[in-house]
Protein backbone atom coordinates (compact mmCIF):
# COMPACT_ATOMS: atom_id res chain seq x y z
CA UNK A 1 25.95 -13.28 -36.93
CA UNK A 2 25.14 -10.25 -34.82
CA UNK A 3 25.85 -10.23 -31.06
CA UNK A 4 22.33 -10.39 -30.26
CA UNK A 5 21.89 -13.43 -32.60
CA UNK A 6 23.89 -15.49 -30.10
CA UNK A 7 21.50 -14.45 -27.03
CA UNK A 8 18.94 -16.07 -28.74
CA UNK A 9 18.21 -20.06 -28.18
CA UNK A 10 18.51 -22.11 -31.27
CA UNK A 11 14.93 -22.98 -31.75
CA UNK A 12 13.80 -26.70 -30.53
CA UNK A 13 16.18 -26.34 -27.40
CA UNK A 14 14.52 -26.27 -23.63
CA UNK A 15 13.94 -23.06 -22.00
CA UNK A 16 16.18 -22.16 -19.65
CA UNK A 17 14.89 -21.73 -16.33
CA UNK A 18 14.15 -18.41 -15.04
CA UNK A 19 16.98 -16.85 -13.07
CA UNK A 20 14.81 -16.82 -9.86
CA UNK A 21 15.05 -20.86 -10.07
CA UNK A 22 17.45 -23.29 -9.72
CA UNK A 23 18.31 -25.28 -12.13
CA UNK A 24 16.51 -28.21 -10.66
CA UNK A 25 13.31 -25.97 -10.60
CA UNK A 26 13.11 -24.85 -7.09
CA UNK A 27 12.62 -21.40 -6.71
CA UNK A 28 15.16 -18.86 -4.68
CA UNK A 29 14.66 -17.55 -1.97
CA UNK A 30 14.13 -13.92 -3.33
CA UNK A 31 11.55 -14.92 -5.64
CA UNK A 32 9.08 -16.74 -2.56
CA UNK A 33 10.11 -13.83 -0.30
CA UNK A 34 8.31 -11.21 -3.29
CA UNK A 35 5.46 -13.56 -3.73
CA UNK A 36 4.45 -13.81 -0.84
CA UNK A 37 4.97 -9.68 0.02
CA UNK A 38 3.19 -9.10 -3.25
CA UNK A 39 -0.10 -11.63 -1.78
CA UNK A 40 0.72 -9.42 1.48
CA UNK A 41 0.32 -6.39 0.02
CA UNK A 42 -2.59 -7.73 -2.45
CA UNK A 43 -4.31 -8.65 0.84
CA UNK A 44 -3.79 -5.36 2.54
CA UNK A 45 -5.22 -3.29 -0.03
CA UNK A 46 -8.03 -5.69 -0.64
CA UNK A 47 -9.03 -4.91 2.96
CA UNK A 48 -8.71 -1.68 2.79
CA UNK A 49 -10.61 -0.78 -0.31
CA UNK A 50 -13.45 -3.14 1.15
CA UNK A 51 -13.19 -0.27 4.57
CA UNK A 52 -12.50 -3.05 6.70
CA UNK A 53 -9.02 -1.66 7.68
CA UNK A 54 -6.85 -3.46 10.83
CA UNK A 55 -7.75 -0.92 13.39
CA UNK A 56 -11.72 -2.36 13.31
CA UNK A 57 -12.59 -4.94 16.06
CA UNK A 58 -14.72 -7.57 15.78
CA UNK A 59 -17.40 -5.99 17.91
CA UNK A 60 -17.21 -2.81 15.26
CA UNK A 61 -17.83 -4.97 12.45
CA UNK A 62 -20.47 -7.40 14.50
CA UNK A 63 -22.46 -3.92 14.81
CA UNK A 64 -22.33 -2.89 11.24
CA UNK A 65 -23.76 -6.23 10.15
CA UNK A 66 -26.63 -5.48 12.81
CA UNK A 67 -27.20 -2.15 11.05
CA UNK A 68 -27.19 -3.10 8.02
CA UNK A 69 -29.57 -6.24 8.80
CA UNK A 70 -31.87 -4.36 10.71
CA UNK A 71 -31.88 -1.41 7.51
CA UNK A 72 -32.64 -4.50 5.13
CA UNK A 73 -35.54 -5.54 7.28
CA UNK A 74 -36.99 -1.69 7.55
CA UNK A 75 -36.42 -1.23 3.38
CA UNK A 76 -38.36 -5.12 3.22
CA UNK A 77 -41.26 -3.66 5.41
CA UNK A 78 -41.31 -0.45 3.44
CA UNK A 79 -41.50 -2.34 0.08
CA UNK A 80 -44.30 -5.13 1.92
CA UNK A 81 -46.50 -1.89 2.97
CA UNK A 82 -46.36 0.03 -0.85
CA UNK A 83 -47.14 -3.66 -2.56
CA UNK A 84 -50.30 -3.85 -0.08
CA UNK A 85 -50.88 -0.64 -1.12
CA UNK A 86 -51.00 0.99 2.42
């Protein structure tokens, strides 16, 4: 038998739990503290691909809403006058 026979669990026993849990199940603390940085982070970038970084208030973003409504109405107009044929 080779020495990395014996690392191996006999087949048919229970899985070990992962280091990151206790044997009871819980999880350590290390392992909740990188979930939730990795969701952090996950979040972060999320909001900053969409171009809605931190720095943006709420009155920034209520007026980009506004333009883009107010583009969507001219484009629907536009599209109303060509199907009328004007």
């Amino acid at each position: 038998m080779s020495e990395n026979d014996a690392a191996l669990p006999a087949p048919g026993t229970p899985e070990v739990p992962e280091p990151d849990y206790t044997e009871g199940g819980v999880p350590g603390f290390d392992f909740v503290r990188d979930r939730i940085e990795k969701r952090y982070t996950t979040a972060v970038g999320s909001t900053e691909l969409a171009g809605i970084g931190g720095e943006e208030t709420v009155e920034t973003l209520d007026k980009k809403i506004a333009d883009r409504d107010e583009a969507a109405k001219d484009k629907l107009a536009e599209i109303r006058r060509q199907m009328r044929g004007e």
